[in-house]
C-alpha atoms as a PDB file:
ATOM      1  CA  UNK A   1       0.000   0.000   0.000  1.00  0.00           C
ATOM      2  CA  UNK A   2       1.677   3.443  -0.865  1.00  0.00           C
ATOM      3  CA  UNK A   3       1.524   6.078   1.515  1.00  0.00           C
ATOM      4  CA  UNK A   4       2.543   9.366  -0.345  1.00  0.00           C
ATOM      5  CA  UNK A   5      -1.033  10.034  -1.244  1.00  0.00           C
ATOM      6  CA  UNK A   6      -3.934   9.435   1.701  1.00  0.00           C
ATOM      7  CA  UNK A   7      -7.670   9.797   0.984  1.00  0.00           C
ATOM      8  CA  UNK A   8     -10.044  10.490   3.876  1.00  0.00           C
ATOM      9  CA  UNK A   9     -12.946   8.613   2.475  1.00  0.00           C
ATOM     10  CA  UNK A  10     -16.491   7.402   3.736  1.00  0.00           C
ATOM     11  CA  UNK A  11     -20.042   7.408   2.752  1.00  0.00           C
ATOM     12  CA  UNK A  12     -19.649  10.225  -0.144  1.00  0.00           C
ATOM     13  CA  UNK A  13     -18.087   7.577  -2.043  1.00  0.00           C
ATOM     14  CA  UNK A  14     -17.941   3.799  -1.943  1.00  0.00           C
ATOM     15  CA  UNK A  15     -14.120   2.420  -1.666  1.00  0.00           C
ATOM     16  CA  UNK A  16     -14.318   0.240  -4.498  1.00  0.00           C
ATOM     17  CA  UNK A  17     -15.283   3.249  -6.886  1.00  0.00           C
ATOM     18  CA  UNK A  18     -12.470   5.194  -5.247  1.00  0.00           C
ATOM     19  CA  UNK A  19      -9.898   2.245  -5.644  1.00  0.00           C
ATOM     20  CA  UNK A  20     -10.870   2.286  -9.190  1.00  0.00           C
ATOM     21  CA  UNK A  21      -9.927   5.907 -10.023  1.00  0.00           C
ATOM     22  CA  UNK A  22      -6.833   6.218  -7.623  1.00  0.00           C
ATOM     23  CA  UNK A  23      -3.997   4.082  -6.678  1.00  0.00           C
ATOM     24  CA  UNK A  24      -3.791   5.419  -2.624  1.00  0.00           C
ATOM     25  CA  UNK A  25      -3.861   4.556   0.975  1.00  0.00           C
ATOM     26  CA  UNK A  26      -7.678   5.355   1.940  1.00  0.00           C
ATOM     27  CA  UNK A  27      -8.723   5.668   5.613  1.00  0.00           C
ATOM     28  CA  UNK A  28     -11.668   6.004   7.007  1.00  0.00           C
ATOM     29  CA  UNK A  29     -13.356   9.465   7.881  1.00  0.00           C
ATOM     30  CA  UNK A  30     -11.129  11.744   8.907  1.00  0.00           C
ATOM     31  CA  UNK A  31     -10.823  12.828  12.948  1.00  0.00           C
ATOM     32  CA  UNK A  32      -8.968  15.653  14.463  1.00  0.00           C
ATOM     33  CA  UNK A  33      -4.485  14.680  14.810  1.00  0.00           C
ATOM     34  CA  UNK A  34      -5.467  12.382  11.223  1.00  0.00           C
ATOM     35  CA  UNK A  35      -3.865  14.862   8.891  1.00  0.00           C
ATOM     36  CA  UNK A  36      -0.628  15.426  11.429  1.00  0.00           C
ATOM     37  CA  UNK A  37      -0.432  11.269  11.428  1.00  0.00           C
ATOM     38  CA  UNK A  38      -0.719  11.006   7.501  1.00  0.00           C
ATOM     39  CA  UNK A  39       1.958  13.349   7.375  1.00  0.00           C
ATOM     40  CA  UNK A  40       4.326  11.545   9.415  1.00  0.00           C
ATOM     41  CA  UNK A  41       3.374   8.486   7.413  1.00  0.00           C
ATOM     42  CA  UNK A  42       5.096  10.119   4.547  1.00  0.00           C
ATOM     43  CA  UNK A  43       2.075  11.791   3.035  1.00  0.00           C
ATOM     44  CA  UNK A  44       2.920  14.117  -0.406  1.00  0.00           C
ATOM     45  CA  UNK A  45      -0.797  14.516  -0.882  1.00  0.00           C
ATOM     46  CA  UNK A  46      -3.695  14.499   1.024  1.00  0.00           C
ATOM     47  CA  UNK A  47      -7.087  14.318  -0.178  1.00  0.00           C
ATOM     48  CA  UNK A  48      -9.560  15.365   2.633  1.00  0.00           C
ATOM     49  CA  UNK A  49     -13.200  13.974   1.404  1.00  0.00           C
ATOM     50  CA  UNK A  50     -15.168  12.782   4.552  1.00  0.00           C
ATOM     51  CA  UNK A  51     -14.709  13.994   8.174  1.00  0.00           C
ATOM     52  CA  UNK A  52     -15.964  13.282  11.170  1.00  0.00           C
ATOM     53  CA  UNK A  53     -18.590  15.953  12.822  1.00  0.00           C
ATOM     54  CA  UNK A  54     -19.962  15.010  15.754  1.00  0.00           C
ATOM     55  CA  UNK A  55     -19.426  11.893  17.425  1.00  0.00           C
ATOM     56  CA  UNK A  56     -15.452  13.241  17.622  1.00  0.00           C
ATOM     57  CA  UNK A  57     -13.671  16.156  16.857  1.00  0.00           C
ATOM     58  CA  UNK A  58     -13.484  17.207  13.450  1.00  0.00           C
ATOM     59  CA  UNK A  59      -9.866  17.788  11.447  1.00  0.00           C
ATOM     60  CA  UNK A  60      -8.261  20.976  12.646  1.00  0.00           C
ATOM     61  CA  UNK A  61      -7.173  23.961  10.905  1.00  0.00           C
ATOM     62  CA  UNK A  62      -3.923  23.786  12.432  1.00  0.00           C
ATOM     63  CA  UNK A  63      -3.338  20.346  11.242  1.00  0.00           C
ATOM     64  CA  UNK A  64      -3.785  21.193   8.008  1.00  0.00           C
ATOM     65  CA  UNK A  65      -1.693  24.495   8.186  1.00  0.00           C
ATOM     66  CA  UNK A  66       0.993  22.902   9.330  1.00  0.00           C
ATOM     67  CA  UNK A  67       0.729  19.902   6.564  1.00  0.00           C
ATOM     68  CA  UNK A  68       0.832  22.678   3.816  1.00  0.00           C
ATOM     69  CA  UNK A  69       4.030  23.831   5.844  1.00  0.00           C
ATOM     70  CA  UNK A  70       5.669  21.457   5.621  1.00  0.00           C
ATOM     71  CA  UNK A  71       5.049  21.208   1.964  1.00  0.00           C
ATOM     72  CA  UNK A  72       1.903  18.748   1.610  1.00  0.00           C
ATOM     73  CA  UNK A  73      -0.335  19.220  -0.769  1.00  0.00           C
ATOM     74  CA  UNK A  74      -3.769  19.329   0.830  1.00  0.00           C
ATOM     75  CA  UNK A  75      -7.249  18.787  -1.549  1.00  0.00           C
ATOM     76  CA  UNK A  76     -10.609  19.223   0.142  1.00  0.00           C
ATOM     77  CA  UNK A  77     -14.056  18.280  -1.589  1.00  0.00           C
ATOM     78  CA  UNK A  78     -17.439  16.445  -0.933  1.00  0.00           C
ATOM     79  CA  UNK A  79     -18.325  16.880   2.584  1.00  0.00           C
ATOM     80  CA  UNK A  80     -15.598  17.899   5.479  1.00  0.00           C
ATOM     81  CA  UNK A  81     -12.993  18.464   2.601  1.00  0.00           C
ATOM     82  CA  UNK A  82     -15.557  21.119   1.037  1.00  0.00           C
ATOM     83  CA  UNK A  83     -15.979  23.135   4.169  1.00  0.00           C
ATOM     84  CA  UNK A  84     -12.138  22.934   4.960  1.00  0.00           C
ATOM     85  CA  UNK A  85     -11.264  23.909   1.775  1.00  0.00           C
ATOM     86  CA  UNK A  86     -13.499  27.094   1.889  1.00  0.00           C
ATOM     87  CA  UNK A  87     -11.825  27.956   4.379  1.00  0.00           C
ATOM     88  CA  UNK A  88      -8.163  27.572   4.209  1.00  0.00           C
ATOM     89  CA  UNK A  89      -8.335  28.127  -0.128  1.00  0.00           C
ATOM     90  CA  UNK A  90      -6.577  31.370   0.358  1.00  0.00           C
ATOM     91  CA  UNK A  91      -3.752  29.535   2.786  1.00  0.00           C
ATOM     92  CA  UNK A  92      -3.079  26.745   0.808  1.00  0.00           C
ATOM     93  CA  UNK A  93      -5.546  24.174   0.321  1.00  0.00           C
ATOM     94  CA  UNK A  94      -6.971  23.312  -3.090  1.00  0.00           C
ATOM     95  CA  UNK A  95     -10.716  22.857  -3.220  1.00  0.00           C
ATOM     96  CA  UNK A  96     -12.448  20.450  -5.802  1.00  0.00           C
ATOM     97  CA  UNK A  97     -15.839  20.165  -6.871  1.00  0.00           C
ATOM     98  CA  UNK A  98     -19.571  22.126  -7.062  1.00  0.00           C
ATOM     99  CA  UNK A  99     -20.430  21.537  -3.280  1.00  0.00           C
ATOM    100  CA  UNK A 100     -16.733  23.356  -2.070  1.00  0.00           C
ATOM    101  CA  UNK A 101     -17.193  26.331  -4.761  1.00  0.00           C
ATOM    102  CA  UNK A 102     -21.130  26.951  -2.871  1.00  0.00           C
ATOM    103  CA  UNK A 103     -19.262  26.956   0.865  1.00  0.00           C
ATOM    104  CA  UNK A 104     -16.212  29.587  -0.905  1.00  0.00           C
ATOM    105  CA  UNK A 105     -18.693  31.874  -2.440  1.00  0.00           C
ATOM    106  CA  UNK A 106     -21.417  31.784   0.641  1.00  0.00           C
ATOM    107  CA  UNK A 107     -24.353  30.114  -0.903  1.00  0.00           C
ATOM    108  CA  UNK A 108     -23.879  27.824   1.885  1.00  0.00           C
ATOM    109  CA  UNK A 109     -23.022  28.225   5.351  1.00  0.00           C
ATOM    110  CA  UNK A 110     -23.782  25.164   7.925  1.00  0.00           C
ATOM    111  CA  UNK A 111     -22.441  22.294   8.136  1.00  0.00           C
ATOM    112  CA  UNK A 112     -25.789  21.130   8.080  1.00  0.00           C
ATOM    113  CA  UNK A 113     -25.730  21.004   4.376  1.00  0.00           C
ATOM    114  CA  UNK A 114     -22.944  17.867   4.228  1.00  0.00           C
ATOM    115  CA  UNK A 115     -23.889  16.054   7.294  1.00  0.00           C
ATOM    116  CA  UNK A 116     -25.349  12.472   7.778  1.00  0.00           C
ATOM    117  CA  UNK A 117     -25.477   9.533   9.556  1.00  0.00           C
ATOM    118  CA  UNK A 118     -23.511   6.539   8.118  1.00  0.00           C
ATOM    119  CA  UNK A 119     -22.820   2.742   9.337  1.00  0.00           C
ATOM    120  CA  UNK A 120     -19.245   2.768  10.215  1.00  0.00           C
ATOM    121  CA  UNK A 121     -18.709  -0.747   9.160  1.00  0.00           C
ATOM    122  CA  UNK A 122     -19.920  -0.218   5.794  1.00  0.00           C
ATOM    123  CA  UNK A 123     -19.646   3.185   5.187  1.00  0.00           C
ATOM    124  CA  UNK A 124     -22.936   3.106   3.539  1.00  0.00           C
ATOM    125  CA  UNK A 125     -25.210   6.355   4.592  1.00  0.00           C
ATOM    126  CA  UNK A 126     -28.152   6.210   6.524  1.00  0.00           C
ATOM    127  CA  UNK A 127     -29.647   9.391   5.932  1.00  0.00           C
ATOM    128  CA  UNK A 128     -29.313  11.929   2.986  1.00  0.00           C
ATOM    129  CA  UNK A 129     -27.557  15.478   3.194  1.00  0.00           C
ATOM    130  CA  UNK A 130     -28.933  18.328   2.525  1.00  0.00           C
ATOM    131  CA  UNK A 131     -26.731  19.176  -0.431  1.00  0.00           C
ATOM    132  CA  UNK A 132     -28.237  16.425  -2.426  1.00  0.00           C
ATOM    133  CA  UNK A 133     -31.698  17.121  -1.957  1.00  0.00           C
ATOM    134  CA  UNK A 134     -31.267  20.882  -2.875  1.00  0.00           C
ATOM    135  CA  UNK A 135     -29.215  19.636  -5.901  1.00  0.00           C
ATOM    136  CA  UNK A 136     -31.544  17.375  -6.791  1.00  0.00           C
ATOM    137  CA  UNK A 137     -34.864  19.825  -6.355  1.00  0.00           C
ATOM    138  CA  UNK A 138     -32.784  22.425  -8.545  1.00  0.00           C
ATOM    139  CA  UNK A 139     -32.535  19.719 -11.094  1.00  0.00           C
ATOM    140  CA  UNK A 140     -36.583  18.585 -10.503  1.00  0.00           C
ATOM    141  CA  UNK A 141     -37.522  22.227 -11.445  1.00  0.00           C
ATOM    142  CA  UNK A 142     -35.059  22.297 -14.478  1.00  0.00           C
ATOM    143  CA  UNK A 143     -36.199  19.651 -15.719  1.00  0.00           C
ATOM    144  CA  UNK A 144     -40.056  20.741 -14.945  1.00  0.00           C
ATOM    145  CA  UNK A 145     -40.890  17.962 -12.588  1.00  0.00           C
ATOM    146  CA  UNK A 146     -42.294  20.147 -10.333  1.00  0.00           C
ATOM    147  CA  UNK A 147     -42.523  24.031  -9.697  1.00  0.00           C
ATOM    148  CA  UNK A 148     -39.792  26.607  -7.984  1.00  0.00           C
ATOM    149  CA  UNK A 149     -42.495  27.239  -4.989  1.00  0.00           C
ATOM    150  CA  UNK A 150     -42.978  23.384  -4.530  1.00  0.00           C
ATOM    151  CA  UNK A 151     -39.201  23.131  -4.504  1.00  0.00           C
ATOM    152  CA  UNK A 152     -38.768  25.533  -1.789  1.00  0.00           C
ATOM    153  CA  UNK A 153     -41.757  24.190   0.061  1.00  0.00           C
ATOM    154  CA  UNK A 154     -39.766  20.502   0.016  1.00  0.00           C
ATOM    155  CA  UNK A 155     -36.539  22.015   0.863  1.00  0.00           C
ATOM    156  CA  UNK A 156     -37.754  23.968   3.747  1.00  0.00           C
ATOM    157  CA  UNK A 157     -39.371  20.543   5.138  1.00  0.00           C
ATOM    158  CA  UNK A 158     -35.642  19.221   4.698  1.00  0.00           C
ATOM    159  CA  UNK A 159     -34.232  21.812   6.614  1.00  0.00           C
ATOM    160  CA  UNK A 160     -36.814  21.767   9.667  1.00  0.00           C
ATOM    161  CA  UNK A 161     -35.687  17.983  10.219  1.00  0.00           C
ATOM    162  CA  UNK A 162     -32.708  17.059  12.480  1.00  0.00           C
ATOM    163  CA  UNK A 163     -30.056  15.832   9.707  1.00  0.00           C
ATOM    164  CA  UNK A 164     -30.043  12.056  11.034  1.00  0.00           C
ATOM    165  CA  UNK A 165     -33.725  11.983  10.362  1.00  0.00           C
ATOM    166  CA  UNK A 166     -33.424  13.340   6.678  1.00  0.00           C
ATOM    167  CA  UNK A 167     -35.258  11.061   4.312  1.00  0.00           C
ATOM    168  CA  UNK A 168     -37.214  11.833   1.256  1.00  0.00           C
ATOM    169  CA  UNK A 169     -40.116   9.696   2.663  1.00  0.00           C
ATOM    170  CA  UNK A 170     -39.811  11.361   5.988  1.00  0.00           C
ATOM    171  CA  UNK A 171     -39.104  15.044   4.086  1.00  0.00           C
ATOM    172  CA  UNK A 172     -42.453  14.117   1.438  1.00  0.00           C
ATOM    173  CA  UNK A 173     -44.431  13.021   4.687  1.00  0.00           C
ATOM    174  CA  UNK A 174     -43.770  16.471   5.931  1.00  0.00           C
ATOM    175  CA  UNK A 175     -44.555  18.589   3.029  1.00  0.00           C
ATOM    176  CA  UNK A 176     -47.397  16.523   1.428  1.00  0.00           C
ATOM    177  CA  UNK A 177     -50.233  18.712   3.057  1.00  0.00           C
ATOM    178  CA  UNK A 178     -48.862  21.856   1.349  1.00  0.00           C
ATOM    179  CA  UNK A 179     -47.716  20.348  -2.171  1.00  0.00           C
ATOM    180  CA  UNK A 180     -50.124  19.977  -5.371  1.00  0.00           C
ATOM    181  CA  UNK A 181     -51.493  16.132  -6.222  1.00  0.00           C
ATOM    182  CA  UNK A 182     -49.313  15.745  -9.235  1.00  0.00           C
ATOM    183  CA  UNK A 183     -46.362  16.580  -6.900  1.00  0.00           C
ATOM    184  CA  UNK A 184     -46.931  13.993  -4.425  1.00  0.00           C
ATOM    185  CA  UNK A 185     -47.454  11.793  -7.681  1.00  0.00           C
ATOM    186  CA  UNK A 186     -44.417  12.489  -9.525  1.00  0.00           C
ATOM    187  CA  UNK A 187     -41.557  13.792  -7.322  1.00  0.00           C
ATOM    188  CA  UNK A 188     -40.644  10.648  -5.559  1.00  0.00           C
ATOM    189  CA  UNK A 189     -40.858   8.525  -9.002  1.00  0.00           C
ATOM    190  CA  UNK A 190     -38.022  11.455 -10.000  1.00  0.00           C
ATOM    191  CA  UNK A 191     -36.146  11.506  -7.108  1.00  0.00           C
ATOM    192  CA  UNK A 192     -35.576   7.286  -7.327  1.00  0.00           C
ATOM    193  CA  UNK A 193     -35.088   7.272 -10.692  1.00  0.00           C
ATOM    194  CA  UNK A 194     -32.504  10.789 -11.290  1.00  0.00           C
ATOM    195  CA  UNK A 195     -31.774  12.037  -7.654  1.00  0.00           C
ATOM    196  CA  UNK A 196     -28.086  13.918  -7.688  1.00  0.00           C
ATOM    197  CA  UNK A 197     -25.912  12.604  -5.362  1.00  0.00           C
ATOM    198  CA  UNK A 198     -23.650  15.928  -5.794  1.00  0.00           C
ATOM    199  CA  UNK A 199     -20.909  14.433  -2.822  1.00  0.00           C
ATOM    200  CA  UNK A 200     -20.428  11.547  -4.964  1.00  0.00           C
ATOM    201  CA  UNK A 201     -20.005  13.344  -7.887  1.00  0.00           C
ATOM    202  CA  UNK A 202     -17.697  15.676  -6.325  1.00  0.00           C
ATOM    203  CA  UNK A 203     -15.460  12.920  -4.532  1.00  0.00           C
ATOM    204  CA  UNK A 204     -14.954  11.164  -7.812  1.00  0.00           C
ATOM    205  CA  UNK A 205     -13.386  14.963  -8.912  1.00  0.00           C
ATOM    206  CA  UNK A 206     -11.518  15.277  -6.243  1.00  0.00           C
ATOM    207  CA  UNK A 207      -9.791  11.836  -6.742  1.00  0.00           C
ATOM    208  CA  UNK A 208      -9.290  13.102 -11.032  1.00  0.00           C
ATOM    209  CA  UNK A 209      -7.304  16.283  -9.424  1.00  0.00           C
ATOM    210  CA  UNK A 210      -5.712  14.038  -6.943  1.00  0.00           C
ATOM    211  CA  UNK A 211      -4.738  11.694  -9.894  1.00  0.00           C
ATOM    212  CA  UNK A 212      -3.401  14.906 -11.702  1.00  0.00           C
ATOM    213  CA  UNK A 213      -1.416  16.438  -9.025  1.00  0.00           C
ATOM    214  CA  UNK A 214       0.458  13.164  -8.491  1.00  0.00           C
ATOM    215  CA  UNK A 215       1.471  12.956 -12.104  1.00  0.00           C
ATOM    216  CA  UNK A 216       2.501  16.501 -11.784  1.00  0.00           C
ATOM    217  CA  UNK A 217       4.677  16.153  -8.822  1.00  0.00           C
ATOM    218  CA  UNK A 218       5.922  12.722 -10.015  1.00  0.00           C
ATOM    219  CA  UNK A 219       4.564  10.082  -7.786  1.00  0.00           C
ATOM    220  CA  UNK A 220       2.386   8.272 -10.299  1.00  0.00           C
ATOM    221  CA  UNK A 221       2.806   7.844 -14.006  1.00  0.00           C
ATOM    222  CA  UNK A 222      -0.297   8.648 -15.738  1.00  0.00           C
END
């Protein structure tokens, strides 16, 4: 297993997917000293996806500042990565992907927008972020599936519900009294069939950069 490039990786992607697009040492989500240890592992890059919130502490600034210092290069994306990323951008770190670029330019602001609840033996999540739903509502009312107000009238039920109890048949319980009958009909036949999972989609970037900046700074041949 090589150790000059370290993922952070959990539910926003599944390890198999991420083994497929990178040759790298991938640990679980990442906890606050992780980043210091990867670096005195032998770390060249670090690729920060998913991070622990609440049931530890979360990665620290420092951590990272002092990984860049030392001449690591640091990418951020997804979920934790996203939020670190918008934050240190200007100090170092390189953010990847649509759900880091909303934290940088302050469309978004909580954490609550990235957080779940996952199985730590299988990594698979047990609720679903905020992020994605919005995503996918912006994507319902592109494609005309339903209307801008219903949109905002699902996302608000979203947001009212503690994030481990996000689900679209607990959000769609919620909303169905205020939502039109072809709605009710149609949005959940949408959201199984073309729901965006925009952490995914951003993870799998961040591991293309990753890829990219290790055949830059020589570690991989591409």
């Amino acid at each position: 297993m090589r150790h000059d490039i370290v993922v952070f990786l959990g539910p926003s992607l599944e390890r198999e997917a991420a083994e497929a697009e990178l040759e790298a040492r991938i640990l679980p989500p990442a906890k606050r000293g992780d980043v210091t240890l990867a670096v005195a592992s032998g770390a060249r890059i670090i690729t920060l996806i998913d991070g622990v919130f609440f049931q530890e502490n979360a990665v620290g600034h420092r951590e990272i500042l002092d990984a860049l210092a030392q001449g690591v290069r640091v990418i951020g994306s997804s979920s934790m990565g996203a939020l670190r990323a918008a934050e240190l951008d200007t100090l170092g770190m390189e953010g990847v992907g649509t759900v880091y670029a909303l934290f940088r330019d302050g469309v978004l602001v909580s954490d609550d927008e990235v957080a779940l609840v996952f199985d730590p033996a299988t990594g698979t999540a047990l609720s679903e972020p905020l992020i994605n739903i919005r995503c996918t509502l912006k994507r319902a009312v592109k494609e005309k599936v339903i209307s801008s107000e219903a949109a905002e009238i699902v996302l608000d039920a979203a947001a009212s519900l503690y994030f481990p109890d996000r689900s679209w048949e607990e959000i769609l319980g919620i909303a169905e009294s205020r939502l039109p009958a072809p709605v009710i009909r149609d949005l959940p036949a949408f959201v199984r069939n073309s729901a965006v999972d925009q952490k995914r989609d951003d993870a799998l970037a961040a591991l293309r950069r990753t890829r990219e900046l290790a055949v830059e700074l020589g570690l991989m041949i591409s």
